[in-house]
N, C-alpha and C. Protein backbone atom coordinates (compact mmCIF):
# COMPACT_ATOMS: atom_id res chain seq x y z
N UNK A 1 -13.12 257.08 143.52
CA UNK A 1 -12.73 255.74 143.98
C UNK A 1 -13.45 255.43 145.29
N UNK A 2 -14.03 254.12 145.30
CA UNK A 2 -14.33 253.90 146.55
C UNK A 2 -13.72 254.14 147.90
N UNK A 3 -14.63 254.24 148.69
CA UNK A 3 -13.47 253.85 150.53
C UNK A 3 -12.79 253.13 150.44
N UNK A 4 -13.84 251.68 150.05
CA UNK A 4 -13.15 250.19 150.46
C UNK A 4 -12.58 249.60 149.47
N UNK A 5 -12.14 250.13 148.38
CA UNK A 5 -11.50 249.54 147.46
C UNK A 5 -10.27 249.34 147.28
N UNK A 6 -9.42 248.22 147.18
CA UNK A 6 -8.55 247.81 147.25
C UNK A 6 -7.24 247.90 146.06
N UNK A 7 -6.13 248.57 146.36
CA UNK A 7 -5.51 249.25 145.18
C UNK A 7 -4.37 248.47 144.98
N UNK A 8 -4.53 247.39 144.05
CA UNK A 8 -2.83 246.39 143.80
C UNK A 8 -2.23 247.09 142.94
N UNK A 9 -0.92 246.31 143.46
CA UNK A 9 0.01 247.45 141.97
C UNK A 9 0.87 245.76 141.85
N UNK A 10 2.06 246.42 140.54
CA UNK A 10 2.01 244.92 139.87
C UNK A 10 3.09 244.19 140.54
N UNK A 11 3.68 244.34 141.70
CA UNK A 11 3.99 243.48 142.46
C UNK A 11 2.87 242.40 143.13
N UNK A 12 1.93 243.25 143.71
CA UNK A 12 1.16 242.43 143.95
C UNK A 12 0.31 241.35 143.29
N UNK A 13 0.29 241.88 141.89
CA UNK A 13 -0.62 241.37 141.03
C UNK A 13 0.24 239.90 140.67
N UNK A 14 1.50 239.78 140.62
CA UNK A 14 2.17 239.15 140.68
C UNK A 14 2.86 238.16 141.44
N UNK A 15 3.00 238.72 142.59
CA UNK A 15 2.43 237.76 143.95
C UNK A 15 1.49 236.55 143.90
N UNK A 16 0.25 237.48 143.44
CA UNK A 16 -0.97 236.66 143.41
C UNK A 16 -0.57 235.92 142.21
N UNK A 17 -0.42 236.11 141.26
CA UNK A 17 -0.20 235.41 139.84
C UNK A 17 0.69 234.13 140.46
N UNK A 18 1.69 234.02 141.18
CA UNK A 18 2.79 232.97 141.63
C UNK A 18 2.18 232.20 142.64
N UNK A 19 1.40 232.83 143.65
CA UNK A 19 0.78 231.79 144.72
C UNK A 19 -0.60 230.91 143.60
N UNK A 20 -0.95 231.78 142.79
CA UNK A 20 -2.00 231.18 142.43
C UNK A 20 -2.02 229.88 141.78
N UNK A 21 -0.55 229.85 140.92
CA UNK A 21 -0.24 229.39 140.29
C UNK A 21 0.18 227.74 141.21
N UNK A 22 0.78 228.12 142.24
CA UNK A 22 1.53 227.51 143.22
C UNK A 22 1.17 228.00 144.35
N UNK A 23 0.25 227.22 145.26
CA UNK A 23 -0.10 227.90 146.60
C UNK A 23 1.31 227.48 147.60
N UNK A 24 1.51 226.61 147.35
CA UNK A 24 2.76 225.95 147.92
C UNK A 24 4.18 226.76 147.94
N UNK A 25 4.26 227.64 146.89
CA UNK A 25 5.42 228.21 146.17
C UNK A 25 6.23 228.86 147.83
N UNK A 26 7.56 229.11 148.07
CA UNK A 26 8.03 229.53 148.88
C UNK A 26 8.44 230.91 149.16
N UNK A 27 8.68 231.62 149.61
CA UNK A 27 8.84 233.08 149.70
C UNK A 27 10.20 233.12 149.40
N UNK A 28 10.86 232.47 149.05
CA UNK A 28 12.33 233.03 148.60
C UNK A 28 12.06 232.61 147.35
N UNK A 29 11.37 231.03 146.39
CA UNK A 29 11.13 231.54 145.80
C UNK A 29 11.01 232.47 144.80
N UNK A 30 9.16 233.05 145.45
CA UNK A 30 9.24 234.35 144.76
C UNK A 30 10.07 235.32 144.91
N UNK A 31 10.54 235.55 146.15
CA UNK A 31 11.63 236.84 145.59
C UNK A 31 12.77 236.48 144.83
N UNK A 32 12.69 235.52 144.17
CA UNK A 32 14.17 234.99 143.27
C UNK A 32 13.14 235.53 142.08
N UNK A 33 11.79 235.08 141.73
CA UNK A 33 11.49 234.90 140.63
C UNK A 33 11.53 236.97 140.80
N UNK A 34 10.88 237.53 141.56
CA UNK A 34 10.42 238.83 141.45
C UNK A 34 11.74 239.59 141.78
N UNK A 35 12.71 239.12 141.84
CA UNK A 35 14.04 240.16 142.14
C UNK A 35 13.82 240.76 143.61
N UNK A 36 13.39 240.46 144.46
CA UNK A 36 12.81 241.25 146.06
C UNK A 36 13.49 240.62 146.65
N UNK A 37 13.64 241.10 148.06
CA UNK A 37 14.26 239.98 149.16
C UNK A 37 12.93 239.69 149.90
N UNK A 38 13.43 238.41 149.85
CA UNK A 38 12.23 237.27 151.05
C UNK A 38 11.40 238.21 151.79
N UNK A 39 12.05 239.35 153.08
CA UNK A 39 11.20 239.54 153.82
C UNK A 39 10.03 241.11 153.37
N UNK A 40 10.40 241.62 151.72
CA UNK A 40 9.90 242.21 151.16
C UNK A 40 8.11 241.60 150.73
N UNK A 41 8.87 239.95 150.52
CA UNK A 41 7.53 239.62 149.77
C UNK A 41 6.76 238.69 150.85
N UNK A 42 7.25 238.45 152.23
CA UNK A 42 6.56 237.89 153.42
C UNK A 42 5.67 239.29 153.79
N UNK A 43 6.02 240.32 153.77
CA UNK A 43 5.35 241.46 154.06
C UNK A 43 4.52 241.63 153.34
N UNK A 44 4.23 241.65 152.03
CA UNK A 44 3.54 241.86 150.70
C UNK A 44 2.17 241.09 151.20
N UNK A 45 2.79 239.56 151.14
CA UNK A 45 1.90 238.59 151.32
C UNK A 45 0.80 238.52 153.09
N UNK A 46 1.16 239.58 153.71
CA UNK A 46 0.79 239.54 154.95
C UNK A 46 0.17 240.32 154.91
N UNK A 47 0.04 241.91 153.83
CA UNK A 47 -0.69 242.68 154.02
C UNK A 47 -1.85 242.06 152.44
N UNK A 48 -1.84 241.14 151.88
CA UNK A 48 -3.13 241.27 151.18
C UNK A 48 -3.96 239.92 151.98
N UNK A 49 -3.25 239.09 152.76
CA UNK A 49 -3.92 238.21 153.51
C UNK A 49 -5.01 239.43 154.29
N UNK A 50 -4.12 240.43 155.10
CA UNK A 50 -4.79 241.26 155.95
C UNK A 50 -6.13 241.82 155.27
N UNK A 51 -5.69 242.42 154.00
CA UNK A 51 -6.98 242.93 153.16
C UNK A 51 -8.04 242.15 152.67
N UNK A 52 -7.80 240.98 152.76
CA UNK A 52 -8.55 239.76 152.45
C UNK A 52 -8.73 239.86 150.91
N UNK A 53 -7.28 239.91 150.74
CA UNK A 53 -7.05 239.93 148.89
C UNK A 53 -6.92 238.41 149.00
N UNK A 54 -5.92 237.60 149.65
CA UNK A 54 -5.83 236.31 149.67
C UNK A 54 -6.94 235.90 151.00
N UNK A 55 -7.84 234.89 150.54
CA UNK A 55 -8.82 234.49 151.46
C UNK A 55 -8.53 233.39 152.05
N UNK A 56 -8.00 232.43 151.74
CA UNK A 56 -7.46 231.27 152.52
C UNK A 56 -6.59 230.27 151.52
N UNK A 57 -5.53 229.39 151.91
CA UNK A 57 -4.63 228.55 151.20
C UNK A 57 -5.19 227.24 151.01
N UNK A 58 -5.75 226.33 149.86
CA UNK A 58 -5.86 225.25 150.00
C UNK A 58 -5.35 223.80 149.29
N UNK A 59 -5.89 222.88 149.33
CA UNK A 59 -5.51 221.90 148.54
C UNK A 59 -6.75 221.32 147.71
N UNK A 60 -6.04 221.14 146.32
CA UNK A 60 -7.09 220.90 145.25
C UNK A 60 -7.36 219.15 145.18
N UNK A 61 -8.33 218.39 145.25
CA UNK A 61 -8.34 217.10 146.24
C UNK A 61 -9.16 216.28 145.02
N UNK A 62 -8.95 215.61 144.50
CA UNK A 62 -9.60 214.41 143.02
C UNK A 62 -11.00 213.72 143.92
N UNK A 63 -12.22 214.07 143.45
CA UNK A 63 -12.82 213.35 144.18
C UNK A 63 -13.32 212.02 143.72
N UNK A 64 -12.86 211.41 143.12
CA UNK A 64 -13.19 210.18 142.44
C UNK A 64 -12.45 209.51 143.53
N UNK A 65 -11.08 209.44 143.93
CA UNK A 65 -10.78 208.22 144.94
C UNK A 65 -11.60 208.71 146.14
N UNK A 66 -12.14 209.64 146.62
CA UNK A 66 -12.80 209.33 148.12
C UNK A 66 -14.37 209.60 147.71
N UNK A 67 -14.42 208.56 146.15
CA UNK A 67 -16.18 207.63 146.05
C UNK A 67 -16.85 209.46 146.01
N UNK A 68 -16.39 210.29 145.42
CA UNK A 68 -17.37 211.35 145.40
C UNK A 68 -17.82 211.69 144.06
N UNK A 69 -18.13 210.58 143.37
CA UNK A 69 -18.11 211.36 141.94
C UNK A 69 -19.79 211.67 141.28
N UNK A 70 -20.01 211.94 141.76
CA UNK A 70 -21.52 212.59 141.77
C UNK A 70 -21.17 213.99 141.93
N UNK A 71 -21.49 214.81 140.27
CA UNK A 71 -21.44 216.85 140.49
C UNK A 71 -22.74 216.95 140.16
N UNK A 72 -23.38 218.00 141.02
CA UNK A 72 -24.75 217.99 140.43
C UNK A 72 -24.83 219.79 141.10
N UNK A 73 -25.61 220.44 140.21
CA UNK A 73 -26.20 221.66 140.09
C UNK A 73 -27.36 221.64 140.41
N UNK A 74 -28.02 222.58 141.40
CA UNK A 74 -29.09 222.29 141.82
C UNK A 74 -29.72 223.93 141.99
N UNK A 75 -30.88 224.47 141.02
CA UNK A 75 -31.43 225.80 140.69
C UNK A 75 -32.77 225.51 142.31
N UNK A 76 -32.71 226.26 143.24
CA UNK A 76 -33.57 226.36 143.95
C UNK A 76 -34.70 227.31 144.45
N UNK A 77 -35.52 227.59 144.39
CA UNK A 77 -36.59 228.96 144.86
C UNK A 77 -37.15 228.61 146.40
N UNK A 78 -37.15 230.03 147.25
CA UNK A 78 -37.11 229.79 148.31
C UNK A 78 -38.16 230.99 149.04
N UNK A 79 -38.54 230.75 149.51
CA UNK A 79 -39.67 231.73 150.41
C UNK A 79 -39.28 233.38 151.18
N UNK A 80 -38.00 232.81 151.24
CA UNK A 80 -37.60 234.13 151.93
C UNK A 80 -36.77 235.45 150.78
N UNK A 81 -37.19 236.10 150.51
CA UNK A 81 -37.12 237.16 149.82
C UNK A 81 -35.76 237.93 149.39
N UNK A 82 -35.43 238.79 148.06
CA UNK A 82 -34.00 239.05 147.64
C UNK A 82 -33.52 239.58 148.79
N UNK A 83 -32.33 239.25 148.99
CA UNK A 83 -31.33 240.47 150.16
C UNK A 83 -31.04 239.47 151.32
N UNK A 84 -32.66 238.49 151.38
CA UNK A 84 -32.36 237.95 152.63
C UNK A 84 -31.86 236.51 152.62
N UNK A 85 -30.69 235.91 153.27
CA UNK A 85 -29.92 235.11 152.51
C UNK A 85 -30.18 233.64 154.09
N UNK A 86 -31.16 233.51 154.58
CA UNK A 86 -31.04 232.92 155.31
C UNK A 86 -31.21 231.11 155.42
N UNK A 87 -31.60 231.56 154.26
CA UNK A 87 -31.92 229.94 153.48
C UNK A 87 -30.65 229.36 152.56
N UNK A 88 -30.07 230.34 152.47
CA UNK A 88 -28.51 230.46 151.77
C UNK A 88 -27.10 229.86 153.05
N UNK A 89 -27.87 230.70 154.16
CA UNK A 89 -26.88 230.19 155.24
C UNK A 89 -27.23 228.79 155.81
N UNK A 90 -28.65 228.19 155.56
CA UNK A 90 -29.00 227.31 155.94
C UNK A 90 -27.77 225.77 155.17
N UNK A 91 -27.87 226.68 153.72
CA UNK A 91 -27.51 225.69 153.10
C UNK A 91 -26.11 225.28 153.15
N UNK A 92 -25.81 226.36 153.35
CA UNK A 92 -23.56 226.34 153.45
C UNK A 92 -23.45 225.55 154.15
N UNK A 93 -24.15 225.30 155.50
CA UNK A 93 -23.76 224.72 156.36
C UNK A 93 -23.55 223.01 156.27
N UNK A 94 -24.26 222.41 155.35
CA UNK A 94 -24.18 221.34 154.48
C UNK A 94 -23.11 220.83 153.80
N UNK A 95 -22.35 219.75 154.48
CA UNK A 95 -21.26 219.43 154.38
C UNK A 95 -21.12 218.93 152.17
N UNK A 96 -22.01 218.49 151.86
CA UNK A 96 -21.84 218.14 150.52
C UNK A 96 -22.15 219.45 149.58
N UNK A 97 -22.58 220.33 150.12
CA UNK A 97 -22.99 221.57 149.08
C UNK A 97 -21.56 222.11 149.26
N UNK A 98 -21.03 222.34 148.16
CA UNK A 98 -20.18 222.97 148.02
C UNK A 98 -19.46 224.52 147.26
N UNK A 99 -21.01 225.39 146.72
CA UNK A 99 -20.69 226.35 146.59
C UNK A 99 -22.21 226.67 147.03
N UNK A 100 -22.89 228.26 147.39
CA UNK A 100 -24.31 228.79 147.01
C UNK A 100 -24.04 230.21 146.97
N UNK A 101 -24.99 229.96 145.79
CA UNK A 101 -25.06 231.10 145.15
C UNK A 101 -26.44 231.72 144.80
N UNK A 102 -26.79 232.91 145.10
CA UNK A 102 -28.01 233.95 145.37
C UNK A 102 -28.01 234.21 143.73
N UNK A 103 -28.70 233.65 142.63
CA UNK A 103 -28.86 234.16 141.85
C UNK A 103 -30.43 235.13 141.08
N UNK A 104 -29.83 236.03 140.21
CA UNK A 104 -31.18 236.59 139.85
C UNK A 104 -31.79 235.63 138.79
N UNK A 105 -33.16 235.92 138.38
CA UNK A 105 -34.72 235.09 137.79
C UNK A 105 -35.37 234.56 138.80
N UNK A 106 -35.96 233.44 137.71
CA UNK A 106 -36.55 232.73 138.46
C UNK A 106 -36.23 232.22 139.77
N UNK A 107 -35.39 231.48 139.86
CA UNK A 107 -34.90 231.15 141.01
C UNK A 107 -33.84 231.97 141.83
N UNK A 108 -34.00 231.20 143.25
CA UNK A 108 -33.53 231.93 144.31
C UNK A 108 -31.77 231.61 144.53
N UNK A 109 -31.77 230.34 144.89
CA UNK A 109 -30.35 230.05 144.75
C UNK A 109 -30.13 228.95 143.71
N UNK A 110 -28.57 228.91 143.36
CA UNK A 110 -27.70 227.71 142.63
C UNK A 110 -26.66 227.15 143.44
N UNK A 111 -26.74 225.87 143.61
CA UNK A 111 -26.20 225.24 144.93
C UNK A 111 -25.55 223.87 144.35
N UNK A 112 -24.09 224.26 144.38
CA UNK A 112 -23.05 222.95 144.07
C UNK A 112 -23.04 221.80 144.78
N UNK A 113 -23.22 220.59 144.07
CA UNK A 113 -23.24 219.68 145.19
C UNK A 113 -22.15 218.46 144.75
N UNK A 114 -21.75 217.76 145.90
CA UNK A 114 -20.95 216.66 145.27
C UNK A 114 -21.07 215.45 146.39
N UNK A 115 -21.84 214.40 145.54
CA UNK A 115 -21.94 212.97 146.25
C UNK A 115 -21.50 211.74 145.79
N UNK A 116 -21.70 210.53 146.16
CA UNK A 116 -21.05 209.48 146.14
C UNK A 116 -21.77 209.17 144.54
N UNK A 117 -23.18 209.28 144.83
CA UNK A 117 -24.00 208.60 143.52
C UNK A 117 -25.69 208.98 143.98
N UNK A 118 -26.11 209.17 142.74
CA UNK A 118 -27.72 209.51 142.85
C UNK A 118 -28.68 209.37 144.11
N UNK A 119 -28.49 207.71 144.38
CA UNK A 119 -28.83 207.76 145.55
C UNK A 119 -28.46 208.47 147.09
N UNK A 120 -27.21 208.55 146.73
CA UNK A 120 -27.21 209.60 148.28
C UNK A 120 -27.05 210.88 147.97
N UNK A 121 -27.23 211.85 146.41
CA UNK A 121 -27.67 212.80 146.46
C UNK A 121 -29.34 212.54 146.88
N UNK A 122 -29.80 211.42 146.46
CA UNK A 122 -31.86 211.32 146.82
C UNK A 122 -31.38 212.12 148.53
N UNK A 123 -30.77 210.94 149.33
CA UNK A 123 -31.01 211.06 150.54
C UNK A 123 -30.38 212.15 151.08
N UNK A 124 -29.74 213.06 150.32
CA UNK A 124 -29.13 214.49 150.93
C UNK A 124 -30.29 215.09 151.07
N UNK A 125 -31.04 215.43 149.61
CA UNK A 125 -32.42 216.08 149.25
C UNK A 125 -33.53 215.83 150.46
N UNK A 126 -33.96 214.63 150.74
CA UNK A 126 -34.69 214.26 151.39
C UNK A 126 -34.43 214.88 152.92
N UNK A 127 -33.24 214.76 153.61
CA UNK A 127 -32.75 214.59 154.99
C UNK A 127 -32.47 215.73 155.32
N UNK A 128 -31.44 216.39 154.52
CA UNK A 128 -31.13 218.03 154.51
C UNK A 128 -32.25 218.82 153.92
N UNK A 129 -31.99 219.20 153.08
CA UNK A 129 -32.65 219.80 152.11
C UNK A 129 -34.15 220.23 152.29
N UNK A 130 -35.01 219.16 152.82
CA UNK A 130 -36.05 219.35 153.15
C UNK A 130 -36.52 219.79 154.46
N UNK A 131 -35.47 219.51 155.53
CA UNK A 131 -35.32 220.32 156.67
C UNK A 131 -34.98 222.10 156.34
N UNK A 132 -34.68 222.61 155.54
CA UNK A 132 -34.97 223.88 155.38
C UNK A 132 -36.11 224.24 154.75
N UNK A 133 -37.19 225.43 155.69
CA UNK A 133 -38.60 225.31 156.03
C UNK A 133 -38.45 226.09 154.86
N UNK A 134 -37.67 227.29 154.14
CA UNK A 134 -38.21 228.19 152.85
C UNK A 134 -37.99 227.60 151.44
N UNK A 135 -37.28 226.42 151.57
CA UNK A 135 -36.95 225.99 150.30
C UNK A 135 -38.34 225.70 149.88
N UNK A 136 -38.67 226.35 148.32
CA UNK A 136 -40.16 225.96 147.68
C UNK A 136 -40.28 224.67 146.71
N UNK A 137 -39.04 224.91 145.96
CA UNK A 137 -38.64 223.67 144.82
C UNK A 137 -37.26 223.45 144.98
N UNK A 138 -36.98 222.73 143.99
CA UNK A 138 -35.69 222.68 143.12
C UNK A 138 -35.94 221.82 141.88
N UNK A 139 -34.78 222.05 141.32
CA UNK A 139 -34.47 221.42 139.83
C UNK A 139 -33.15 221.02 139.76
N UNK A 140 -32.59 220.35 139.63
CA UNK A 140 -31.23 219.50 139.78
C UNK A 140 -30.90 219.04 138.51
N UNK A 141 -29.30 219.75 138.34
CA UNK A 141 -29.14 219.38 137.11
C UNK A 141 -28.00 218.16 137.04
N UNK A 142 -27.65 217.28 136.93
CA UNK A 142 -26.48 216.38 137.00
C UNK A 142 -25.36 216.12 136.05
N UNK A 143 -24.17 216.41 136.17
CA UNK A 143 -23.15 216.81 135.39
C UNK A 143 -22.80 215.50 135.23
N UNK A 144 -22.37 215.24 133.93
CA UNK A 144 -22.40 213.86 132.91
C UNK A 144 -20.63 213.78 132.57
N UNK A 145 -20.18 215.04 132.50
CA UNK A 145 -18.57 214.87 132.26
C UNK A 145 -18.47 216.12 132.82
N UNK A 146 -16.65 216.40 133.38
CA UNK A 146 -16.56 217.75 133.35
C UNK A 146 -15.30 218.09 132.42
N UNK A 147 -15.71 218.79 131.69
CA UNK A 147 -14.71 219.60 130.62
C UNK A 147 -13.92 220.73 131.17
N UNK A 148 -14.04 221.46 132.16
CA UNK A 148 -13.01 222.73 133.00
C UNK A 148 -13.86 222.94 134.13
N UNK A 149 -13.12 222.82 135.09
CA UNK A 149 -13.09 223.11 136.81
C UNK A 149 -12.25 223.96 137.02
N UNK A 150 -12.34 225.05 137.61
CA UNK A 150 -11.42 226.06 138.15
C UNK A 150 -11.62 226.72 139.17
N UNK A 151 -10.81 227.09 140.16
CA UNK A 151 -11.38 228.12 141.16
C UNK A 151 -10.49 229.37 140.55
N UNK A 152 -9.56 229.57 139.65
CA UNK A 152 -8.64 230.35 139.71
C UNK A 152 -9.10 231.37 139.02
N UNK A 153 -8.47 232.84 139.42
CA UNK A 153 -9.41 233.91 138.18
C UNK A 153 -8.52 234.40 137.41
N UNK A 154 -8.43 235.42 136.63
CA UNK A 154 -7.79 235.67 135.68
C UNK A 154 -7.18 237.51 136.41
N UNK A 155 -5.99 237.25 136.67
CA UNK A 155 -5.28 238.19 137.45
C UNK A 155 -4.89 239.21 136.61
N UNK A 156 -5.08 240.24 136.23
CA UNK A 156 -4.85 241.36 134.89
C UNK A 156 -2.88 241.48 135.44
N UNK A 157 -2.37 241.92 134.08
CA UNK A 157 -0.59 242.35 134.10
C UNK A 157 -0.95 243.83 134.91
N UNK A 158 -1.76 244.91 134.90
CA UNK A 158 -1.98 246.00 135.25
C UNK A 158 -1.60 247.16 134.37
């Protein structure tokens, strides 16, 4: 087994299964649903925050009312070489990219994006985009419907 590997057992797995489900959900709550007392599962939940089993709490946000309905996929190749991700950090920092990802082939990264409409993805490309000196190409793919969005993963019973 690794050093750093992280060992849930099925309380925890279950934990996670209930926040995931419900980030909102309350700690009494779960210990009603899990048979625990409250400050059993405030503890639980404090040590996988600590482990960075849970990475942060958020809210899932429709972007059609705040004019964002532009999803577009964007395959990019970049000058600076596997391992080195600096064109990757360039890009996070980009308030409309919303995931990047270092993938293997041809290309270097895959970079989520979400804008109002074509044209101000043009002018992201142009303004951002081209201000990073290793980017070589891209290819942009533009999502026409979406059929499943998820951030959530699939939590095993154990």
């Amino acid at each position: 087994m690794a050093e750093h590997e992280i060992i849930l057992d099925k309380i925890d797995l279950s934990i996670l299964r209930l926040m995931q489900e419900n980030a909102r959900i309350t700690n009494a709550d779960m210990a009603r649903e899990l048979n625990m007392a409250p400050s059993g599962v405030l503890e639980r939940v404090k040590k996988l925050e600590q482990k960075n089993v849970i990475l942060q709490y958020t809210t899932r946000i429709n972007p059609a009312p705040l004019r964002q309905k532009l999803l577009a996929f964007i395959f990019m190749r970049a000058a600076d070489g596997l391992g080195c991700s600096t064109t990757g950090k360039e890009l996070a920092k980009i308030p409309e990219v919303q995931e990047v990802h270092q993938i293997a082939g041809e290309d270097c990264y895959l970079v989520k994006v979400r804008t109002a409409d074509s044209g101000t993805l043009m002018d992201l490309m142009r303004s951002q985009f081209s201000k990073i000196p290793n980017i070589l190409s891209t290819r942009t793919t533009i999502v026409m419907e979406t059929v499943k969005e998820q951030q959530q993963i699939i939590i095993p019973e154990k």
